[in-house]
Structure formats: structure tokens, C-alpha cells
C-alpha atoms as a PDB file:
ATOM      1  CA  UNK A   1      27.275  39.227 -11.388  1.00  0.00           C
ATOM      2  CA  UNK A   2      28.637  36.456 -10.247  1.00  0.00           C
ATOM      3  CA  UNK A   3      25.831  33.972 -11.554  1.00  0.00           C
ATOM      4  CA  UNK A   4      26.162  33.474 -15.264  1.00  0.00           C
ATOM      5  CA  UNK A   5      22.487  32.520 -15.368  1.00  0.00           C
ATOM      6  CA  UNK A   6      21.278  33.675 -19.367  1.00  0.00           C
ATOM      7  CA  UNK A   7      17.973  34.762 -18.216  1.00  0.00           C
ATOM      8  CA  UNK A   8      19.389  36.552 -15.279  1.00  0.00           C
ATOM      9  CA  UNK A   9      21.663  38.460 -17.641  1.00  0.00           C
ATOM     10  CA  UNK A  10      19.190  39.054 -19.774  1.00  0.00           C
ATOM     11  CA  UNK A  11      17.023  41.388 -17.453  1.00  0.00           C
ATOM     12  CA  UNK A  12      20.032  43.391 -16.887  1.00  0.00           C
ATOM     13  CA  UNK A  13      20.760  43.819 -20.298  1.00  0.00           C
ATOM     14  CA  UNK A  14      16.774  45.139 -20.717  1.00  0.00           C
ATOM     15  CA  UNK A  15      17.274  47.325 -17.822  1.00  0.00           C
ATOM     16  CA  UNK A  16      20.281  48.409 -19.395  1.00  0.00           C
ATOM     17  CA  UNK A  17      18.592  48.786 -23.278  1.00  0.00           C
ATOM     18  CA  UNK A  18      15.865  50.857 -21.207  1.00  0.00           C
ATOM     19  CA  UNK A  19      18.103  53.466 -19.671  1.00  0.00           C
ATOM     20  CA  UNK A  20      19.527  53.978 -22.950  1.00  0.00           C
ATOM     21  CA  UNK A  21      16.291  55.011 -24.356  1.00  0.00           C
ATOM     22  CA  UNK A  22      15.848  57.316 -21.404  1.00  0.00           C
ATOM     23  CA  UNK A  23      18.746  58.893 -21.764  1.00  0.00           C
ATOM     24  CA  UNK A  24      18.519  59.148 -25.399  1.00  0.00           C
ATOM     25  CA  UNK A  25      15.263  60.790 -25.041  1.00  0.00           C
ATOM     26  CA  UNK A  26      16.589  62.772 -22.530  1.00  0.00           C
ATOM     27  CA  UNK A  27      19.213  64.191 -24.916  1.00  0.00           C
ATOM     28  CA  UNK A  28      16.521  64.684 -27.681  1.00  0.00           C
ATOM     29  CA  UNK A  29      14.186  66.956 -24.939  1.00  0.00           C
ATOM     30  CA  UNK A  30      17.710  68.961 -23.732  1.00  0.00           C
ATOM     31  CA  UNK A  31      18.497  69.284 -27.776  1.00  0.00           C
ATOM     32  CA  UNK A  32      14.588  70.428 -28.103  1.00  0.00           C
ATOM     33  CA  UNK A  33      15.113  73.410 -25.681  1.00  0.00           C
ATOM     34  CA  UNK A  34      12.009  71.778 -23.232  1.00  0.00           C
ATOM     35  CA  UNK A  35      11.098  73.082 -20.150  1.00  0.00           C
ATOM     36  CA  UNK A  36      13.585  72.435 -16.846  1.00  0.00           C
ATOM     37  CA  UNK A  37      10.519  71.063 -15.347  1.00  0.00           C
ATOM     38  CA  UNK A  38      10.653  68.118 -18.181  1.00  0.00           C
ATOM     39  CA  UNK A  39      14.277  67.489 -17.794  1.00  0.00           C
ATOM     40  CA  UNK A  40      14.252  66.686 -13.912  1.00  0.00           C
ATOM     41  CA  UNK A  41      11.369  65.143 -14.572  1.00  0.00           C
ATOM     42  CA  UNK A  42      13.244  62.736 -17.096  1.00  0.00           C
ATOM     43  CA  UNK A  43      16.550  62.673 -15.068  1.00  0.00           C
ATOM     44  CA  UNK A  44      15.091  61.640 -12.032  1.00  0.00           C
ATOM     45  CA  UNK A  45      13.400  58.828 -13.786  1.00  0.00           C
ATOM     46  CA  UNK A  46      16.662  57.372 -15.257  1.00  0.00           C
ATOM     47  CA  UNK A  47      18.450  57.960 -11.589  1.00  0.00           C
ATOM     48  CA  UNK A  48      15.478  55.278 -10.305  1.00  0.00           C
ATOM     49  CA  UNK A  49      15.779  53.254 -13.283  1.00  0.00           C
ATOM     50  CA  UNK A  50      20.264  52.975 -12.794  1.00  0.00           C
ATOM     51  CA  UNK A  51      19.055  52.206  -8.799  1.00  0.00           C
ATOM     52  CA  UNK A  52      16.826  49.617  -9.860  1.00  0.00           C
ATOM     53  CA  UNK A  53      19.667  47.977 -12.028  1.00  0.00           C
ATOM     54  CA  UNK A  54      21.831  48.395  -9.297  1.00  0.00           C
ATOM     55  CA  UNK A  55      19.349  46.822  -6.991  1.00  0.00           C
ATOM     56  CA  UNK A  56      19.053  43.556  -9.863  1.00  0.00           C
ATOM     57  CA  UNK A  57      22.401  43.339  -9.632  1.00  0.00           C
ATOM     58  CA  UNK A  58      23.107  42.703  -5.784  1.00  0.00           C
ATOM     59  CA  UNK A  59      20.244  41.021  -5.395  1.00  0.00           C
ATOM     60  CA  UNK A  60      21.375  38.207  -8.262  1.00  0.00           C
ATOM     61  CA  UNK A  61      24.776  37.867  -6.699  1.00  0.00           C
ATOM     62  CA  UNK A  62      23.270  37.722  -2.990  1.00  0.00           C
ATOM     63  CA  UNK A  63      21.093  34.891  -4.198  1.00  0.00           C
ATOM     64  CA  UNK A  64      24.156  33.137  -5.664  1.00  0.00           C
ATOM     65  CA  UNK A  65      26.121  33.314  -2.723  1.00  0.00           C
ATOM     66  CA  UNK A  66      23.632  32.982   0.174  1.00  0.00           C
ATOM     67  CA  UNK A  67      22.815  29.669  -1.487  1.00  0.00           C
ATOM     68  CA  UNK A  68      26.044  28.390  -1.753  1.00  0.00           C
ATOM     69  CA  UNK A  69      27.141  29.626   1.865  1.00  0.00           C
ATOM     70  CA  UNK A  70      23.627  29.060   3.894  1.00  0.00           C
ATOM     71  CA  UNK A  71      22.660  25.459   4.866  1.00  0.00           C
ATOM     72  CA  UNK A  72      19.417  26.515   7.151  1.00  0.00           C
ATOM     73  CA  UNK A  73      16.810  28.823   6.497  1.00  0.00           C
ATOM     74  CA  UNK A  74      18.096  30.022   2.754  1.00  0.00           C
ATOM     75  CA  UNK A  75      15.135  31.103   1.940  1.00  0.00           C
ATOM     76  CA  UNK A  76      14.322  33.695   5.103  1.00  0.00           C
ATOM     77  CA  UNK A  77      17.925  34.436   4.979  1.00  0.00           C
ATOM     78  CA  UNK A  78      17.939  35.593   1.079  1.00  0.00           C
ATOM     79  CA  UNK A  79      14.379  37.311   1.232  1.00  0.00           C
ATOM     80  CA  UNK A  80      15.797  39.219   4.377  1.00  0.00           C
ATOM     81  CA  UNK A  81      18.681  40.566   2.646  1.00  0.00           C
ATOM     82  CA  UNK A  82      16.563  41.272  -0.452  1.00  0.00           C
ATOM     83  CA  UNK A  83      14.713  43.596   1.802  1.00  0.00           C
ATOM     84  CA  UNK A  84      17.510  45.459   3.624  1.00  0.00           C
ATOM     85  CA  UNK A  85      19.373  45.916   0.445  1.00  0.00           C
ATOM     86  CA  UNK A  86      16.087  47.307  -1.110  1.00  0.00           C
ATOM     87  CA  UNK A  87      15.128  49.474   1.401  1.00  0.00           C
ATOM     88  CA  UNK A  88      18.961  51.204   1.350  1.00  0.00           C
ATOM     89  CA  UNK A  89      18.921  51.711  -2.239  1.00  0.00           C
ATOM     90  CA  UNK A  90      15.984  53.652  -2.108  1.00  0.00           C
END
């Protein structure tokens, strides 16, 4: 991330804290012998959760840079990219 914005990096760092716990639990349920039907269930959930982050990520640094580069229209211009990149991420 190119914007050193606290706050900013603070909502990665709870996205981050989160999908630790995930995985943690994840480990604890594989350790436990549960069901496979669990464990997808639980993997699939941190493979959203490490999109999302992804997702964060871009979308901090687009803002940073579209509003540097963009003189017209930032607004439009950085919501319309927020859209495109969420809608490929999926």
C-alpha cells in the first residue's frame, strides 16, 4: 500500500488478525478429525476472507493514485474502478 494512512493500515492488519483466527481454527477442526464437509466449509471462508484483503488492498492504493493522477471527475473515476476491480476479484 502505497498510502501510509494509520487507519487504512489498520483495517488490513484486522483483516489480517482475522484470517489468522480462521486458519487457526481451521487447524484446530483438521487436528479434531471433523467432518470434510466442515473443513471446505472453513477453507472456503478464509479463501473469501484473503480476497477481501486483497480487494482492501488495491482499492487503498487505487484511491491514492487516482487522486493524485485525476484532475476531473475523481470521484466517478475511483468508484468505477472500485467496481471493476470488485467484480474481478470475485
Amino acid at each position: 500500500m502505497t498510502d501510509k494512512s494509520p487507519e487504512k493500515w489498520k483495517r488490513s492488519i484486522q483483516r489480517l488478525n482475522r484470517i489468522q483466527g480462521q486458519i487457526t481454527a481451521l487447524k484446530a477442526a483438521i487436528d479434531q478429525d471433523q467432518d470434510c464437509e466442515s473443513l471446505i466449509i472453513q477453507t472456503r471462508a478464509i479463501e473469501k476472507a484473503v480476497s477481501s484483503l486483497i480487494a482492501h488492498i488495491v482499492e487503498n492504493h487505487v484511491d491514492y493514485c487516482m487522486s493524485s493522477v485525476c484532475e476531473n471527475e475523481t470521484d466517478t473515476a475511483i468508484s468505477s474502478f472500485k467496481r471493476l476491480i470488485k467484480l474481478s476479484l470475485k
